[in-house]
C-alpha atoms as a PDB file:
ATOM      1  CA  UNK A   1      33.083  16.455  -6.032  1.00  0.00           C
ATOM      2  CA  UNK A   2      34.894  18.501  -2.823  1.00  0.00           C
ATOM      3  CA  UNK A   3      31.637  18.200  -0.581  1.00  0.00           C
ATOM      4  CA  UNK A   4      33.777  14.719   0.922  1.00  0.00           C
ATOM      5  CA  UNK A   5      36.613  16.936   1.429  1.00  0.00           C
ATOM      6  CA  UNK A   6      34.202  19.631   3.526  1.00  0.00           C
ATOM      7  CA  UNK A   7      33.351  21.925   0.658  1.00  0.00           C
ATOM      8  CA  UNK A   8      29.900  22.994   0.349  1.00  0.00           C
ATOM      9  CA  UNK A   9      28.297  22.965  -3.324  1.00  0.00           C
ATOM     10  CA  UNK A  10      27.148  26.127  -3.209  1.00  0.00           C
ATOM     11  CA  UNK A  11      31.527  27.036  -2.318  1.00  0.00           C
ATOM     12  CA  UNK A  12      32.525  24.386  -4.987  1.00  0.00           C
ATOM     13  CA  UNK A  13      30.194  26.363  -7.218  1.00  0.00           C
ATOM     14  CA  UNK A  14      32.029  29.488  -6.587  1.00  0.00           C
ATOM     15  CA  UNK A  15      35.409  28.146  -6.909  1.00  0.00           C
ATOM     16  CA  UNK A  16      34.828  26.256  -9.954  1.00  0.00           C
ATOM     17  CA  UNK A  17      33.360  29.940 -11.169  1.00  0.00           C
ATOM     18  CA  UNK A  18      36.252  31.620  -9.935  1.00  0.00           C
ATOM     19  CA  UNK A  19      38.897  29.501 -11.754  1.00  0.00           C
ATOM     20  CA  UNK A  20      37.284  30.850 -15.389  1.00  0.00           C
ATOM     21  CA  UNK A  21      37.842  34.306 -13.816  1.00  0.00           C
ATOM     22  CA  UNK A  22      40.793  34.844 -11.814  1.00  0.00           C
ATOM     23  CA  UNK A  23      41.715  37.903 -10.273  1.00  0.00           C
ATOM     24  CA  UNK A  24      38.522  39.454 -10.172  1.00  0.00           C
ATOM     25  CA  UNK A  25      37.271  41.687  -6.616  1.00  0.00           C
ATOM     26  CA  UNK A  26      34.573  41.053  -4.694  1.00  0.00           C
ATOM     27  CA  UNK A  27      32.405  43.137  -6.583  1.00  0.00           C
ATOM     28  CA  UNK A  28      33.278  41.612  -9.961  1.00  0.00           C
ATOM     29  CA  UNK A  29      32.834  37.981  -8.124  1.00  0.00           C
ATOM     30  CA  UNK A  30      29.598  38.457  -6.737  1.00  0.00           C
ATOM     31  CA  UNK A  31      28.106  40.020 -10.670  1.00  0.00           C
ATOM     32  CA  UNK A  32      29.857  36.848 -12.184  1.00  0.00           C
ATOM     33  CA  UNK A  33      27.506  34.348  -9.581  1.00  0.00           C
ATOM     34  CA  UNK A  34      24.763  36.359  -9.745  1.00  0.00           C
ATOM     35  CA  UNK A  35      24.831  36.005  -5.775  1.00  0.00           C
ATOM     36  CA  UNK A  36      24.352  39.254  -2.850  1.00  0.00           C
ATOM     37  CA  UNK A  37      27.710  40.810  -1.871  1.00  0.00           C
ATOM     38  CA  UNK A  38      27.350  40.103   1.572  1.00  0.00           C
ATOM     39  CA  UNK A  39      26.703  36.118   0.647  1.00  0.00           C
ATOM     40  CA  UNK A  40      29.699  36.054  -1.731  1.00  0.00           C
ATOM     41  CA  UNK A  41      31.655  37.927   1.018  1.00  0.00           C
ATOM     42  CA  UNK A  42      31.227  34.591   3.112  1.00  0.00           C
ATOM     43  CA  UNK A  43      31.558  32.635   0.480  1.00  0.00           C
ATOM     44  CA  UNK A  44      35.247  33.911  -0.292  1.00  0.00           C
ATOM     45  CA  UNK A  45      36.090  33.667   3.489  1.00  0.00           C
ATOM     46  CA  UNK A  46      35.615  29.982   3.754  1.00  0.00           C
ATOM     47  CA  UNK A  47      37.394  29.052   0.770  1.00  0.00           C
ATOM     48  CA  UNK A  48      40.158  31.055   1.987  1.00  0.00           C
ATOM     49  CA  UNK A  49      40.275  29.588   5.037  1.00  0.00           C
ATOM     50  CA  UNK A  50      39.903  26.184   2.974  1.00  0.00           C
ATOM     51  CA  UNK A  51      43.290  26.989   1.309  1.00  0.00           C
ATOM     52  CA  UNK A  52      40.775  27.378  -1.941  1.00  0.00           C
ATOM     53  CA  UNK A  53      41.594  30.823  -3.106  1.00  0.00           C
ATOM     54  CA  UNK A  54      43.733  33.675  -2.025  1.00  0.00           C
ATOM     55  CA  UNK A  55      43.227  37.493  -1.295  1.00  0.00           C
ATOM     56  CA  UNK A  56      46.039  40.222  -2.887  1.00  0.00           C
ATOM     57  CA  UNK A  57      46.949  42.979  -1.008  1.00  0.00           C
ATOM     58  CA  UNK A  58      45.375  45.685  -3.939  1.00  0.00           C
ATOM     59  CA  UNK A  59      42.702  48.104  -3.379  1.00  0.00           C
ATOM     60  CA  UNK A  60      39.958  46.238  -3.840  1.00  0.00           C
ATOM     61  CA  UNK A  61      41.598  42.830  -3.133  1.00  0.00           C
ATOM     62  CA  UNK A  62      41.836  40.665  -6.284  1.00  0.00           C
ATOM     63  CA  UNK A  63      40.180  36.932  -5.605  1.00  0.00           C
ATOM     64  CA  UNK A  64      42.920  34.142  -6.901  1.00  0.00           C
ATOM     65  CA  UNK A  65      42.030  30.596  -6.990  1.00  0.00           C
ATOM     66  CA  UNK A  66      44.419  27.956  -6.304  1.00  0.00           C
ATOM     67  CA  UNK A  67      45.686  25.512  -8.530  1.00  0.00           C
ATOM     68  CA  UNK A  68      42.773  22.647  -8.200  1.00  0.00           C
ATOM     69  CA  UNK A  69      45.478  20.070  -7.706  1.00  0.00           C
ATOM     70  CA  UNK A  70      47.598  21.972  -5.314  1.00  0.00           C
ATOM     71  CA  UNK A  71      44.066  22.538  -3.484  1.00  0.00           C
ATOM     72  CA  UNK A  72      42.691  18.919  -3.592  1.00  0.00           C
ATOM     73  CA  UNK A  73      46.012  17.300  -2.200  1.00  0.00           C
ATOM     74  CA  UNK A  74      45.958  19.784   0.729  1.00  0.00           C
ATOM     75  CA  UNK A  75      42.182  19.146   1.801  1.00  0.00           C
ATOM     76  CA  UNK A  76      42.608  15.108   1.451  1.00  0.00           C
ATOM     77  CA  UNK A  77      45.871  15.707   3.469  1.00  0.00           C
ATOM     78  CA  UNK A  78      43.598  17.780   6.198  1.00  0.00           C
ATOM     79  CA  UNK A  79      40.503  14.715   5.856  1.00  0.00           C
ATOM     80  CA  UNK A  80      42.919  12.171   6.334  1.00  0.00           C
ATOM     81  CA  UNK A  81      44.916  13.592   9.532  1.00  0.00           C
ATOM     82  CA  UNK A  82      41.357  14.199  11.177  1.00  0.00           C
ATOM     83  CA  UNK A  83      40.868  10.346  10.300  1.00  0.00           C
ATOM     84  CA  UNK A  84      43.817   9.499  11.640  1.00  0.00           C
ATOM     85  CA  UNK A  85      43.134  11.118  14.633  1.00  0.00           C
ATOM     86  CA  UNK A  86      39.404   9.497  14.884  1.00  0.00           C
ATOM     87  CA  UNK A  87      41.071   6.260  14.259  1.00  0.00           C
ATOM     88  CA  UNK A  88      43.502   6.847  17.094  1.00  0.00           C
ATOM     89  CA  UNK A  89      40.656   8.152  19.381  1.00  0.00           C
ATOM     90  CA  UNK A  90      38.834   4.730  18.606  1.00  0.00           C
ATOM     91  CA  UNK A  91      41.644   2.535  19.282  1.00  0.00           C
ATOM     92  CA  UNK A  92      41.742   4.826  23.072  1.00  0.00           C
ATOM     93  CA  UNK A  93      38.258   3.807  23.418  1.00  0.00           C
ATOM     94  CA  UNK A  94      38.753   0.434  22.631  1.00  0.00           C
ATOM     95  CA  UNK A  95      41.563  -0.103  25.515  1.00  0.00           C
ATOM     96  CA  UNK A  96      39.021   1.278  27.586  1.00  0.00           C
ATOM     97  CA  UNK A  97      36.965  -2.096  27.439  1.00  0.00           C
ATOM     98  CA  UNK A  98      37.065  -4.672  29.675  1.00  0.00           C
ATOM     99  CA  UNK A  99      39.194  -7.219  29.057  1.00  0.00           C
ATOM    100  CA  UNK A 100      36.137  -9.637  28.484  1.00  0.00           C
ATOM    101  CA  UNK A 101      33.943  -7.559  26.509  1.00  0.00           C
ATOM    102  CA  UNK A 102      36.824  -7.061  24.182  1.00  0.00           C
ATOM    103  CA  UNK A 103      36.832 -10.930  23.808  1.00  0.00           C
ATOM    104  CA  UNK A 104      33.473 -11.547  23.777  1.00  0.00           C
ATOM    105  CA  UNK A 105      32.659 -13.427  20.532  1.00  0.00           C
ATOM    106  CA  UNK A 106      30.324 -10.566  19.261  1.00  0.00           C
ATOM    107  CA  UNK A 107      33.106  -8.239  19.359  1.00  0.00           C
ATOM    108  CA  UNK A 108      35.439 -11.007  17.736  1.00  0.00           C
ATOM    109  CA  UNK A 109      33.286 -12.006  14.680  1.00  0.00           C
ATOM    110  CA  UNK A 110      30.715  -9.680  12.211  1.00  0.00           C
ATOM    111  CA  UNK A 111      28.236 -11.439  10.578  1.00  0.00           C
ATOM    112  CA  UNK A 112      27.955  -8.802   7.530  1.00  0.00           C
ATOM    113  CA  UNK A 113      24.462  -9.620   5.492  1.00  0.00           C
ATOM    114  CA  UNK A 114      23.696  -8.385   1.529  1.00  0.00           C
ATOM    115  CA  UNK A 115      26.348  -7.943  -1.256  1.00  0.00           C
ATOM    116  CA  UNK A 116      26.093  -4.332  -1.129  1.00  0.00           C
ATOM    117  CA  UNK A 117      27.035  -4.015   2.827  1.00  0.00           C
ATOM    118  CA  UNK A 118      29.519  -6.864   2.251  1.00  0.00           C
ATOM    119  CA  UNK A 119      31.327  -4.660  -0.513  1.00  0.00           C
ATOM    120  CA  UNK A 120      31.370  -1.431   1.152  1.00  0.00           C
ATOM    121  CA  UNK A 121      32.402  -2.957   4.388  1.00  0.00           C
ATOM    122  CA  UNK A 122      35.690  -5.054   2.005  1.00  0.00           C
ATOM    123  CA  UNK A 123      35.941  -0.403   1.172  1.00  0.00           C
ATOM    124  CA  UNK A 124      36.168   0.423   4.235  1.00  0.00           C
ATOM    125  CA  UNK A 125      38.414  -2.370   5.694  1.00  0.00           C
ATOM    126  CA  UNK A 126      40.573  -1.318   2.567  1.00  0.00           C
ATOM    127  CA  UNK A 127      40.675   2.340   3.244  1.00  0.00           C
ATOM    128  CA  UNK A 128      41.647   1.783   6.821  1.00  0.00           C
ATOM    129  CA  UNK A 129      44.569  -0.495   5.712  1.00  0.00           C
ATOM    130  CA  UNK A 130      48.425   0.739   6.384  1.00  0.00           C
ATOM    131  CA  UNK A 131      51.026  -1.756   6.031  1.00  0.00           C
ATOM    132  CA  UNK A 132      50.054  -5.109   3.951  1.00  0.00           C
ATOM    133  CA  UNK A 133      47.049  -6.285   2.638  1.00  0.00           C
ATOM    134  CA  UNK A 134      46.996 -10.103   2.093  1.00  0.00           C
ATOM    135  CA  UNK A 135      44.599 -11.922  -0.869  1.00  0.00           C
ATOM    136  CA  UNK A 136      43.184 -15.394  -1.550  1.00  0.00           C
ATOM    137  CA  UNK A 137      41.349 -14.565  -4.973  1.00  0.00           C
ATOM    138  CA  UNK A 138      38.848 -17.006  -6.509  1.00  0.00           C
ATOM    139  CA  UNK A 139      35.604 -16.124  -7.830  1.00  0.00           C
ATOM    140  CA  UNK A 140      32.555 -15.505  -7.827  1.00  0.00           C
ATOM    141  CA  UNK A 141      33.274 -12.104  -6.625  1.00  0.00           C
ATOM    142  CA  UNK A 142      30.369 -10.135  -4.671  1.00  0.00           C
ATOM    143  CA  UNK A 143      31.863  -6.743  -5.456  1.00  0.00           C
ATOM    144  CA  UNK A 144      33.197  -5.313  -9.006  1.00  0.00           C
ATOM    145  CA  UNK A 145      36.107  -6.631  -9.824  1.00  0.00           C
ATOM    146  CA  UNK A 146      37.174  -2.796 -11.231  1.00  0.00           C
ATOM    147  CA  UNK A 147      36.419  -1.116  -8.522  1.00  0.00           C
ATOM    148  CA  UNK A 148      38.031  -3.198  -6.057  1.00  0.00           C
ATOM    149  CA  UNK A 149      41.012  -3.643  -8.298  1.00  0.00           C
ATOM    150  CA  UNK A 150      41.294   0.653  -8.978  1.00  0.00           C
ATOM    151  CA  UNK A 151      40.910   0.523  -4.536  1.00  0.00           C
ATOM    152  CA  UNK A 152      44.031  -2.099  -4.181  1.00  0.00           C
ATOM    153  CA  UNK A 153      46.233   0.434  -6.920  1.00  0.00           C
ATOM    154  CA  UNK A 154      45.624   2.783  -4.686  1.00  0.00           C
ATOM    155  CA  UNK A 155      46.861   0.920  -1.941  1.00  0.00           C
ATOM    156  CA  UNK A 156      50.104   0.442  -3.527  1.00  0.00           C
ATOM    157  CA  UNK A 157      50.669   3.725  -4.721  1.00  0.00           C
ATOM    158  CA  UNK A 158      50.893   4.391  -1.077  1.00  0.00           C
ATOM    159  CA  UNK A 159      53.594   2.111  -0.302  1.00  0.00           C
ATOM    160  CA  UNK A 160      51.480  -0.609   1.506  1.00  0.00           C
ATOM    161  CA  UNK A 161      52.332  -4.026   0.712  1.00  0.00           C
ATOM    162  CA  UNK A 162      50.065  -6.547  -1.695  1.00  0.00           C
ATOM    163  CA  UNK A 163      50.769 -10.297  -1.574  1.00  0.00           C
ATOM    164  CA  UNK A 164      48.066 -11.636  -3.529  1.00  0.00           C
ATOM    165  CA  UNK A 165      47.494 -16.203  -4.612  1.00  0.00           C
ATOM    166  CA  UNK A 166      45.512 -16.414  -7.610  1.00  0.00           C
ATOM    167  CA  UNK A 167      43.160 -19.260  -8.337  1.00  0.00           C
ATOM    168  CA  UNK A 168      43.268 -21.100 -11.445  1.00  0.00           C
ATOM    169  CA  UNK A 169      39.408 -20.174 -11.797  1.00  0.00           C
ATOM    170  CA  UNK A 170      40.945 -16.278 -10.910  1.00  0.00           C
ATOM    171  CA  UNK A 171      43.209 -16.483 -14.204  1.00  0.00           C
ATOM    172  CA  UNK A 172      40.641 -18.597 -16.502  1.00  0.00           C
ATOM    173  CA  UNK A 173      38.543 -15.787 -16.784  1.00  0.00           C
ATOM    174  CA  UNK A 174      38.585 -13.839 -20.243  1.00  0.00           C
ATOM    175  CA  UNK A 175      41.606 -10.996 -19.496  1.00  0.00           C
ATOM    176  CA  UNK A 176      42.381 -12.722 -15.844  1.00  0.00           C
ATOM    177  CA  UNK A 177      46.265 -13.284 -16.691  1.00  0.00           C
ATOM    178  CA  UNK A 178      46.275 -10.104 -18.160  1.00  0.00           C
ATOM    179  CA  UNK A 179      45.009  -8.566 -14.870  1.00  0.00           C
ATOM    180  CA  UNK A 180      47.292 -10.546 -12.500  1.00  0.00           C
ATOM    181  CA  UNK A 181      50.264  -9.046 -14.711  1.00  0.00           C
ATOM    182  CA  UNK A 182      48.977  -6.158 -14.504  1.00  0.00           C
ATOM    183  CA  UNK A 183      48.471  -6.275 -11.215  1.00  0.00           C
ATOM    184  CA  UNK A 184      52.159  -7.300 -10.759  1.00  0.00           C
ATOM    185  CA  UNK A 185      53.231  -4.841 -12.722  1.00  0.00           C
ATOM    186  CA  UNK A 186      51.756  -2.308 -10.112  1.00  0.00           C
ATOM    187  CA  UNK A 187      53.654  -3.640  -7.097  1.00  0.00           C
ATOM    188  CA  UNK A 188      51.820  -6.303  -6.114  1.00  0.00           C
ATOM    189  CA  UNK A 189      53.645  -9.632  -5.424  1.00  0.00           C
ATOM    190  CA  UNK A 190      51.855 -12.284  -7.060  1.00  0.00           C
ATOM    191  CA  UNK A 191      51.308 -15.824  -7.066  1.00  0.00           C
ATOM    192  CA  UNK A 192      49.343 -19.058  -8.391  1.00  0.00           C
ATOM    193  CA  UNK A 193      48.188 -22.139  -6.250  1.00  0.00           C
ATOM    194  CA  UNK A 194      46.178 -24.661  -8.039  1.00  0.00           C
ATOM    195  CA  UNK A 195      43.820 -25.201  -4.729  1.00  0.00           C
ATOM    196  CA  UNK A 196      42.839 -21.586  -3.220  1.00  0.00           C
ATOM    197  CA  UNK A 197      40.369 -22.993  -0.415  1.00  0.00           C
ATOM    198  CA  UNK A 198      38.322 -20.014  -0.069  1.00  0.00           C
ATOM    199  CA  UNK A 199      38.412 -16.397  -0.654  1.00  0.00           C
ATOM    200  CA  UNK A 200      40.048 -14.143   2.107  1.00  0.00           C
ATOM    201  CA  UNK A 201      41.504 -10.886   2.727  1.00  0.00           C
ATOM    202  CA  UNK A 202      43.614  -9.741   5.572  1.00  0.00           C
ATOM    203  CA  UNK A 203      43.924  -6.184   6.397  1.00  0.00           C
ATOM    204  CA  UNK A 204      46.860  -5.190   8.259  1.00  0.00           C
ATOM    205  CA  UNK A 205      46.868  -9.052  10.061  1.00  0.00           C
ATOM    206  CA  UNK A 206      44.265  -7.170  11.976  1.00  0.00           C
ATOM    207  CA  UNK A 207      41.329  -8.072  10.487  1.00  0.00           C
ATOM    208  CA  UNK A 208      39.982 -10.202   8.166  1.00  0.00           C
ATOM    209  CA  UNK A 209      37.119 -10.732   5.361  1.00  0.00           C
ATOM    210  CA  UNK A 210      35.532 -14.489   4.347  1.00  0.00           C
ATOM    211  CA  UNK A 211      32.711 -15.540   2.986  1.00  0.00           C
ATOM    212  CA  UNK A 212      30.107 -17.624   4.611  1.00  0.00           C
ATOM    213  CA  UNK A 213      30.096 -20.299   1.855  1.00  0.00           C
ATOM    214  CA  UNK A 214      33.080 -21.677  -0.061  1.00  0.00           C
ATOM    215  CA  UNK A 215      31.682 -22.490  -3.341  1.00  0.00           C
ATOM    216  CA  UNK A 216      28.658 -19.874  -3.845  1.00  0.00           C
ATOM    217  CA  UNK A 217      28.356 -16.508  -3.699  1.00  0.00           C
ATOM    218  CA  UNK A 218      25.861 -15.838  -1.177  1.00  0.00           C
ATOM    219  CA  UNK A 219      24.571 -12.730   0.855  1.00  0.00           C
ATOM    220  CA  UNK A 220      26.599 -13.076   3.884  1.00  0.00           C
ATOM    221  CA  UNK A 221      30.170 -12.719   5.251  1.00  0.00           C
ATOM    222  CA  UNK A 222      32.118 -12.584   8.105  1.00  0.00           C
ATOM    223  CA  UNK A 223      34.980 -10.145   9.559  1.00  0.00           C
ATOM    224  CA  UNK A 224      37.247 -11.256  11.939  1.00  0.00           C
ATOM    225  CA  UNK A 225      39.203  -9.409  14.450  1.00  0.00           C
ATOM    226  CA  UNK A 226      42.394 -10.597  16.807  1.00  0.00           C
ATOM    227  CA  UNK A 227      41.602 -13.786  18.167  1.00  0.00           C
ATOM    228  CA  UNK A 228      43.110 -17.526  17.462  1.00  0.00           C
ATOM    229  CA  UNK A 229      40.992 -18.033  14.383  1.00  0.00           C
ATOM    230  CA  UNK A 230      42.568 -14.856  12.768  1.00  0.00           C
ATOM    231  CA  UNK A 231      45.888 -16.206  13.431  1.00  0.00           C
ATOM    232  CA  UNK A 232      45.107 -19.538  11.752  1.00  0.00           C
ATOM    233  CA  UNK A 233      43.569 -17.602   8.638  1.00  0.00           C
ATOM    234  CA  UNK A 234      46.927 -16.010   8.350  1.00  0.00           C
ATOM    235  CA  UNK A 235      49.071 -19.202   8.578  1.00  0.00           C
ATOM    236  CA  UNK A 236      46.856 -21.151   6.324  1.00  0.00           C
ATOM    237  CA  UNK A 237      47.626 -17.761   3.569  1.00  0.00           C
ATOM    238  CA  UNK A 238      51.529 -17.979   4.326  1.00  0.00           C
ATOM    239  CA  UNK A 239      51.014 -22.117   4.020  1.00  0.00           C
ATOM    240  CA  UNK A 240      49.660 -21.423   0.356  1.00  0.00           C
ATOM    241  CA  UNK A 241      51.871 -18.785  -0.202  1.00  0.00           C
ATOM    242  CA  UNK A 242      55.101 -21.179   0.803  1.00  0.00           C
ATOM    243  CA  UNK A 243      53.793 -23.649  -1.524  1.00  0.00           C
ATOM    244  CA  UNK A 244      52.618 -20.952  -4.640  1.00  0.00           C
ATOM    245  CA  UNK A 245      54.347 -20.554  -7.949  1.00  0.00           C
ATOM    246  CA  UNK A 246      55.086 -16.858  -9.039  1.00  0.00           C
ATOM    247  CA  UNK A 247      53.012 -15.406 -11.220  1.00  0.00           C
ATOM    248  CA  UNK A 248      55.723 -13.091 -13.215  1.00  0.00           C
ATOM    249  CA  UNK A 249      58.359 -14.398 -15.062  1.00  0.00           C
ATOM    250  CA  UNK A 250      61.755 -13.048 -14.351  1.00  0.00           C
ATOM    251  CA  UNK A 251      64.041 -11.314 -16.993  1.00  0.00           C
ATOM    252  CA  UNK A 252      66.312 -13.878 -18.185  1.00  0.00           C
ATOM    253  CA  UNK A 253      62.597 -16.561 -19.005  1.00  0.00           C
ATOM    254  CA  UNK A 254      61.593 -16.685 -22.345  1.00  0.00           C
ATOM    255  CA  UNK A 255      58.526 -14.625 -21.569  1.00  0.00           C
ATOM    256  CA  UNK A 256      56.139 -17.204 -23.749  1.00  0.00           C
ATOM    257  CA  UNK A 257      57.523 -20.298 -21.665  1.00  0.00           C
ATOM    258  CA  UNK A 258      57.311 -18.704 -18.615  1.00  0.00           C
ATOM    259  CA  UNK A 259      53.721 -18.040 -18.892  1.00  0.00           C
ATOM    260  CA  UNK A 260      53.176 -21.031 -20.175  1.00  0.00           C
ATOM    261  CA  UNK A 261      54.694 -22.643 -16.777  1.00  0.00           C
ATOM    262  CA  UNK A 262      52.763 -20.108 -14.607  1.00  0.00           C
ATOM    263  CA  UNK A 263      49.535 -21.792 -16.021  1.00  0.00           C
ATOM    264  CA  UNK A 264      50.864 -25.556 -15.830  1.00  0.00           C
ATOM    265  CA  UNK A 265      51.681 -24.622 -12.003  1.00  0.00           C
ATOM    266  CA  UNK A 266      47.937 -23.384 -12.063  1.00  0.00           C
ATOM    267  CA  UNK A 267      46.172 -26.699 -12.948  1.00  0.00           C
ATOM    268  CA  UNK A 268      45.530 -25.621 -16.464  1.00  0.00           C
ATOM    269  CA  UNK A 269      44.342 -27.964 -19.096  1.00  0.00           C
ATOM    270  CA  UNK A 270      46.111 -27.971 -22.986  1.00  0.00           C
ATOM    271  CA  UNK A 271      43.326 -26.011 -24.167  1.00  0.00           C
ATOM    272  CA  UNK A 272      42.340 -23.506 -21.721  1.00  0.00           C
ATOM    273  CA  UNK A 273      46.261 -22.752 -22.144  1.00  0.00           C
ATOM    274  CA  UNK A 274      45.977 -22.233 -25.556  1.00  0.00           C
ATOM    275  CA  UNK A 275      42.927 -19.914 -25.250  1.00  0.00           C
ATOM    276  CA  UNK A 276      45.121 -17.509 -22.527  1.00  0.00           C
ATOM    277  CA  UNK A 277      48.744 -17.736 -24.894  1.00  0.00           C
ATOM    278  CA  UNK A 278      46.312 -17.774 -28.171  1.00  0.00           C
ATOM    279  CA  UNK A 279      48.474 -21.073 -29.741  1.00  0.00           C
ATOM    280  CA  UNK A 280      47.011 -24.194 -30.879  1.00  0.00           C
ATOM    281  CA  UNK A 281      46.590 -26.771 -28.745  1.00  0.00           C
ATOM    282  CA  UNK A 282      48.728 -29.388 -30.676  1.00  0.00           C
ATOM    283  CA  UNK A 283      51.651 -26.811 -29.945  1.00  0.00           C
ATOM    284  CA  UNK A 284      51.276 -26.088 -26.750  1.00  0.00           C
ATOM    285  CA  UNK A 285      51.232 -29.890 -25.788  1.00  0.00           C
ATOM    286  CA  UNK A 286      54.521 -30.444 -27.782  1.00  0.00           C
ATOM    287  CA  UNK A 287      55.667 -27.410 -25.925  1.00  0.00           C
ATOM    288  CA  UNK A 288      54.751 -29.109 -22.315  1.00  0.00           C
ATOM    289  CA  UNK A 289      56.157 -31.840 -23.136  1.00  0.00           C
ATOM    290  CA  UNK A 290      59.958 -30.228 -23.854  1.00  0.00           C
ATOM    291  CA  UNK A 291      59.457 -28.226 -20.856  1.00  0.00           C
ATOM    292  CA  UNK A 292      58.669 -31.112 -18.870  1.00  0.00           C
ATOM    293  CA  UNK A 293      61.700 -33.220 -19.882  1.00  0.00           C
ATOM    294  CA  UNK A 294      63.713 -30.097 -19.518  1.00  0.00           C
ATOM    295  CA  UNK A 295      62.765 -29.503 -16.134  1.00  0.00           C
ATOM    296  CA  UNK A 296      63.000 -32.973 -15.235  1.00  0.00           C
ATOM    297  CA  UNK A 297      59.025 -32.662 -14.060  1.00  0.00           C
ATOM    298  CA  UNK A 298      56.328 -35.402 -13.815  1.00  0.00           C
ATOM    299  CA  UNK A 299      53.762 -33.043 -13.268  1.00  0.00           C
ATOM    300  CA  UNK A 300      52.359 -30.082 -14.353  1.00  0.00           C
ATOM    301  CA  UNK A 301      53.088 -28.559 -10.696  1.00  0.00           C
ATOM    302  CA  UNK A 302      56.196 -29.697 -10.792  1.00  0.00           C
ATOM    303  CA  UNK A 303      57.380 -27.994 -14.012  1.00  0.00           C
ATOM    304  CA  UNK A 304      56.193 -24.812 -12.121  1.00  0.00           C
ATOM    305  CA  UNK A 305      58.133 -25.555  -8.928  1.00  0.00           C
ATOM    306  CA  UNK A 306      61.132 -26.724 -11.054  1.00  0.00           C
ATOM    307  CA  UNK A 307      60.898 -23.397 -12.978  1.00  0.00           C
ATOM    308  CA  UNK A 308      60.723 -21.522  -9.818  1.00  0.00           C
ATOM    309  CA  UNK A 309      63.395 -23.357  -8.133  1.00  0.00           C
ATOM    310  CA  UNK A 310      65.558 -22.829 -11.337  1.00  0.00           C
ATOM    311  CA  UNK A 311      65.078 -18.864 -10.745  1.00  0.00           C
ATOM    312  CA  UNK A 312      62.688 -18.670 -14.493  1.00  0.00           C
ATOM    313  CA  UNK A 313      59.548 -17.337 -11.881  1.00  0.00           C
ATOM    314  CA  UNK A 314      60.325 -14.812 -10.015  1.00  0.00           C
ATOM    315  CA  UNK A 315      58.624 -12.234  -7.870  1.00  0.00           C
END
């Protein structure tokens, strides 16, 4: 588990060891792994020096381990200022390029090939984001949609903004409004366009990750760094966005209704309505039809846009 932090096994093994026998010497230590003195010796030194245990000041020094937590926090907090610092060294090296290498279109566009290098390169663009992360989500989806979901709480939890459109086809999946509610509910600002053109994701308005093909999930995808087609990307997303119904309903909505309107703003049909709210679909077309009137709406759309205009969606 700690060998990504810089911890050996055969030092994990020890300080897992250690933490069922605290306060042991060196002696006691080295009986307990069944290890040579000298070995165990070195051992302790490097998890000291790790931050992993500390020495008392008896004769013979007791061995106490630190508080996994404590310990884990500090060597992440270590890995990620020596990324930081590789990151920073990178960006120095980039300057250092010509002005028409830098813009030559090799350098401005990645042709990524296989769902498995497409997946961990949508990782690592998401580990190296900072300050927003921007979503156009539609399936079919070429990495799982847990793991990438558990990667984008993360994201929040550190404070970086998530502005996320949904797809009609994203919330018509079993547990998809569920998700995107969830998903609000972590700090993600959410919204619903009935016609998400493609999948995309912007990291940072530095980057950004498309597929080759609209429709079909096939084994290739592009990243694309600054250049004019990176800046259109990002207009077309705040386009959408501009034109996007919230997902979440604010307080003073009748939380039923204002689902309800999220999906009508969607594109959704009676039934597949009545599949997500679990109503029949005899009431929830006598219940469009009030809301409709209400709202003064001649479309579905509308009745979203009226709703949202009327302050009943809300980020």
């Amino acid at each position: 588990m700690l060998e990504s932090l810089g911890v050996e096994p055969a030092d994990e093994q020890a300080y897992r060891a250690l933490l069922s026998a605290p306060g042991c010497d060196l002696a006691e230590f080295a009986k307990h792994l069944d290890r040579d003195e000298r070995e165990v010796a070195a051992t302790v030194g490097r998890l000291e020096n790790l931050g992993l245990l500390t020495t008392t000041s008896d004769h013979p020094p007791r061995l106490l381990p630190t508080r996994p937590d404590v310990a884990v926090d500090a060597l992440v907090a270590v890995r990620r200022a020596e990324l930081d610092r590789v990151r920073a060294e990178a960006r120095v090296l980039l300057s250092e390029l010509r002005a028409q290498e830098q813009h030559r279109p090799e350098n401005l566009v990645e042709v990524i090939v296989g769902q498995d290098a497409i997946a961990a390169r949508f990782a690592q663009l998401l580990n190296g984001t900072r300050e927003q992360l921007l979503v156009l989500d539609r399936p079919p989806y070429a990495s799982q949609v847990d793991e990438s979901d558990t990667r984008v709480r993360g994201l929040l939890n550190e404070g970086v903004v998530v502005r996320g459109i949904y797809s009609p086809d994203s919330l018509d999946v079993p547990g998809g409004v569920d998700e995107a509610y969830s998903a609000a509910d972590a700090g993600e600002t959410s919204r619903v366009h009935p016609q998400v053109p493609m999948k995309l994701a912007v990291f940072d308005r530095k980057a950004a990750l498309l597929p080759l093909s609209v429709d079909q999930l096939v084994d290739s995808a592009l990243v694309v760094h600054p250049c004019a087609l990176l800046d259109a990307l990002i207009e077309m997303f705040t386009l959408l966005w501009d034109q996007a119904v919230p997902v979440v309903p604010s307080a003073k909505a009748d939380p039923l209704d204002a689902r309800l309107m999220t999906l009508l703003a969607a594109g959704f049909k009676d039934d597949a309505i009545a599949r997500q709210l679990a109503l029949s679909s005899r009431t929830v077309g006598r219940r469009v039809a009030e809301l409709m009137e209400t709202l003064g709406a001649r479309t579905r759309f509308q009745a979203g846009i009226h709703a949202q205009r009327r302050r009943l969606l809300d980020d």
